[in-house]
C-alpha atoms as a PDB file:
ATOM      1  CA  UNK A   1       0.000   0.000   0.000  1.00  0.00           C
ATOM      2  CA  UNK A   2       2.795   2.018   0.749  1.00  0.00           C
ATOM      3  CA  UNK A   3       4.024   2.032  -2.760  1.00  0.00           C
ATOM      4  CA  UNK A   4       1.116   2.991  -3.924  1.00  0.00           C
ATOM      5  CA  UNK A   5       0.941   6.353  -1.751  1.00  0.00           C
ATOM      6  CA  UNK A   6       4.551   7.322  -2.423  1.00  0.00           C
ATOM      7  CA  UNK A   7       4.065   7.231  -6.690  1.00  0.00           C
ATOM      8  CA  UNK A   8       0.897   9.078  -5.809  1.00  0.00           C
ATOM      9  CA  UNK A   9       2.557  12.220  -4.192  1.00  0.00           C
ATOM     10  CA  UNK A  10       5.578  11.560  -6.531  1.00  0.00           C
ATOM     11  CA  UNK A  11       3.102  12.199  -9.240  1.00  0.00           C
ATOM     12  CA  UNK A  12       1.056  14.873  -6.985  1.00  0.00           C
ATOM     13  CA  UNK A  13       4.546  16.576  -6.358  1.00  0.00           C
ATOM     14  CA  UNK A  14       5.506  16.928 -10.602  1.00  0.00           C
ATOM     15  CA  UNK A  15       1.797  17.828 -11.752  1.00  0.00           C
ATOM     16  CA  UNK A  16       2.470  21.472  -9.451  1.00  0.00           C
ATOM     17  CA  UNK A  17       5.356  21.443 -10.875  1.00  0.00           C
ATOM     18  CA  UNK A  18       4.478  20.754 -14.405  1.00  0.00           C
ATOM     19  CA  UNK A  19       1.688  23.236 -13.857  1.00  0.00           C
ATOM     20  CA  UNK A  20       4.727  26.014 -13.783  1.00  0.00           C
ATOM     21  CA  UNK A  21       4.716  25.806 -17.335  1.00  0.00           C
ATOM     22  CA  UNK A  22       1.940  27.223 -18.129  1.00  0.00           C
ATOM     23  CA  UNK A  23       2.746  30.532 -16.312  1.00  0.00           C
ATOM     24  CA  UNK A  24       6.214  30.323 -17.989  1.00  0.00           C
ATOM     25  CA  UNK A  25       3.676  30.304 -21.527  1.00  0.00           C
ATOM     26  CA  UNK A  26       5.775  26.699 -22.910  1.00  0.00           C
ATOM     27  CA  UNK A  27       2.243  24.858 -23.252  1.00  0.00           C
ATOM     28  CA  UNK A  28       3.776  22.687 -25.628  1.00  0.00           C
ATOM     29  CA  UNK A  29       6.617  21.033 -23.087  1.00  0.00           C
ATOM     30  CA  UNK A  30       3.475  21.074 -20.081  1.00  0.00           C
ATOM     31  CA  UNK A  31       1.268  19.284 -22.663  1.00  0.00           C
ATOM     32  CA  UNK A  32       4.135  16.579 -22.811  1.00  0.00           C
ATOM     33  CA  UNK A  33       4.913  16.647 -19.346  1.00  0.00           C
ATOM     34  CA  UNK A  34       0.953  15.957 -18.487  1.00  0.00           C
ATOM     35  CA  UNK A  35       0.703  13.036 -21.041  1.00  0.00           C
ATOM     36  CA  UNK A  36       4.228  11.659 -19.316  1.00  0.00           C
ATOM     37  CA  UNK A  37       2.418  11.813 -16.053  1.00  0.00           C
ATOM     38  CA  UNK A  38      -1.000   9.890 -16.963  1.00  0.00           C
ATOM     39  CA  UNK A  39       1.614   7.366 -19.126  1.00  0.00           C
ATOM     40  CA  UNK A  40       3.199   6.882 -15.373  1.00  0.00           C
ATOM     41  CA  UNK A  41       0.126   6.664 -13.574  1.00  0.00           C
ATOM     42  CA  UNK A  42      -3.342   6.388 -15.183  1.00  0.00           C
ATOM     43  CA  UNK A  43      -5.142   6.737 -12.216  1.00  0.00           C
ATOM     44  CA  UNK A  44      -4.038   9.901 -11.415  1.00  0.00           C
ATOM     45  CA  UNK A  45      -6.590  12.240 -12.794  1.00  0.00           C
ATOM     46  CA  UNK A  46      -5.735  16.017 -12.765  1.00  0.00           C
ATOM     47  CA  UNK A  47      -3.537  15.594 -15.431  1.00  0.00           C
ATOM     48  CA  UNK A  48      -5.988  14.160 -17.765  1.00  0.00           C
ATOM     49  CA  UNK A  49      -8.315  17.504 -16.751  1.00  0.00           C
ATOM     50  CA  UNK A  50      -5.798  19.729 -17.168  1.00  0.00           C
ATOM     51  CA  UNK A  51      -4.812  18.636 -20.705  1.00  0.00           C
ATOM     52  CA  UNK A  52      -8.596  18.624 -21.660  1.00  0.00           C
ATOM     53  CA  UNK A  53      -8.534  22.466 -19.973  1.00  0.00           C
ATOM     54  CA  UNK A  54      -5.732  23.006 -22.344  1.00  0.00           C
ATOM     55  CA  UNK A  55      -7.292  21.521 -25.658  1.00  0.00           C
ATOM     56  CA  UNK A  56     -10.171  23.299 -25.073  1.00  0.00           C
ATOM     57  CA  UNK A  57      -8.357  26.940 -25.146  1.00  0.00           C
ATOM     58  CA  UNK A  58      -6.729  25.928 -28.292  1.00  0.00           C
ATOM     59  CA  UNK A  59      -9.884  24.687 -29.732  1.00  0.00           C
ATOM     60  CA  UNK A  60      -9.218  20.734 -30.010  1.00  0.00           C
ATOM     61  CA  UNK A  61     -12.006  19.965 -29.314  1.00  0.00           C
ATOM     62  CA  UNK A  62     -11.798  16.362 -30.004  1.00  0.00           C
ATOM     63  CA  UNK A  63      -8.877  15.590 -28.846  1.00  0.00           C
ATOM     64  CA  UNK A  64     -10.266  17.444 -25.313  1.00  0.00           C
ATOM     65  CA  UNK A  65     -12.900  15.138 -25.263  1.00  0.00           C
ATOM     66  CA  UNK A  66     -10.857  12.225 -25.904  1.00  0.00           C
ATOM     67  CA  UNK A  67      -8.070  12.448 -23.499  1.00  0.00           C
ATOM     68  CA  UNK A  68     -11.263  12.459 -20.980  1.00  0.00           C
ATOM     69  CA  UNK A  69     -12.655   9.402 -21.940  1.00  0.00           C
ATOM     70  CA  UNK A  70      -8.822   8.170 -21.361  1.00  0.00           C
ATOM     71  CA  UNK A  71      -9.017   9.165 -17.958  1.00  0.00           C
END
């Protein structure tokens, strides 16, 4: 269980971080960061959110409402 936990806040920990990028305007290197993150642990879902927050401000639409039915 343990294990568990700790890739949880390891994941927790890089998704603030990861959310950075977005303030520092590289949306294409936090779009690849976020899809590295759900790759590592599909069960963590704020990443798949914020990537469909991000589609949906460029307009990608489908791709938005994929990466949700991912999650």
């Amino acid at each position: 269980m343990s294990e568990f936990v700790d890739r949880e806040r390891e994941a927790a920990k890089e998704f603030e971080e990861a959310k950075k990028l977005l303030e520092e305007g590289k949306i294409e290197d936090l779009k690849r960061k976020l899809k590295e993150l759900i790759d590592r642990d599909p069960y963590f879902l704020e990443p798949y959110i914020f990537l469909n927050e991000i589609y949906e401000m460029e307009g990608k639409l489908r791709e938005a409402e994929e990466i949700l039915g991912e999650g």
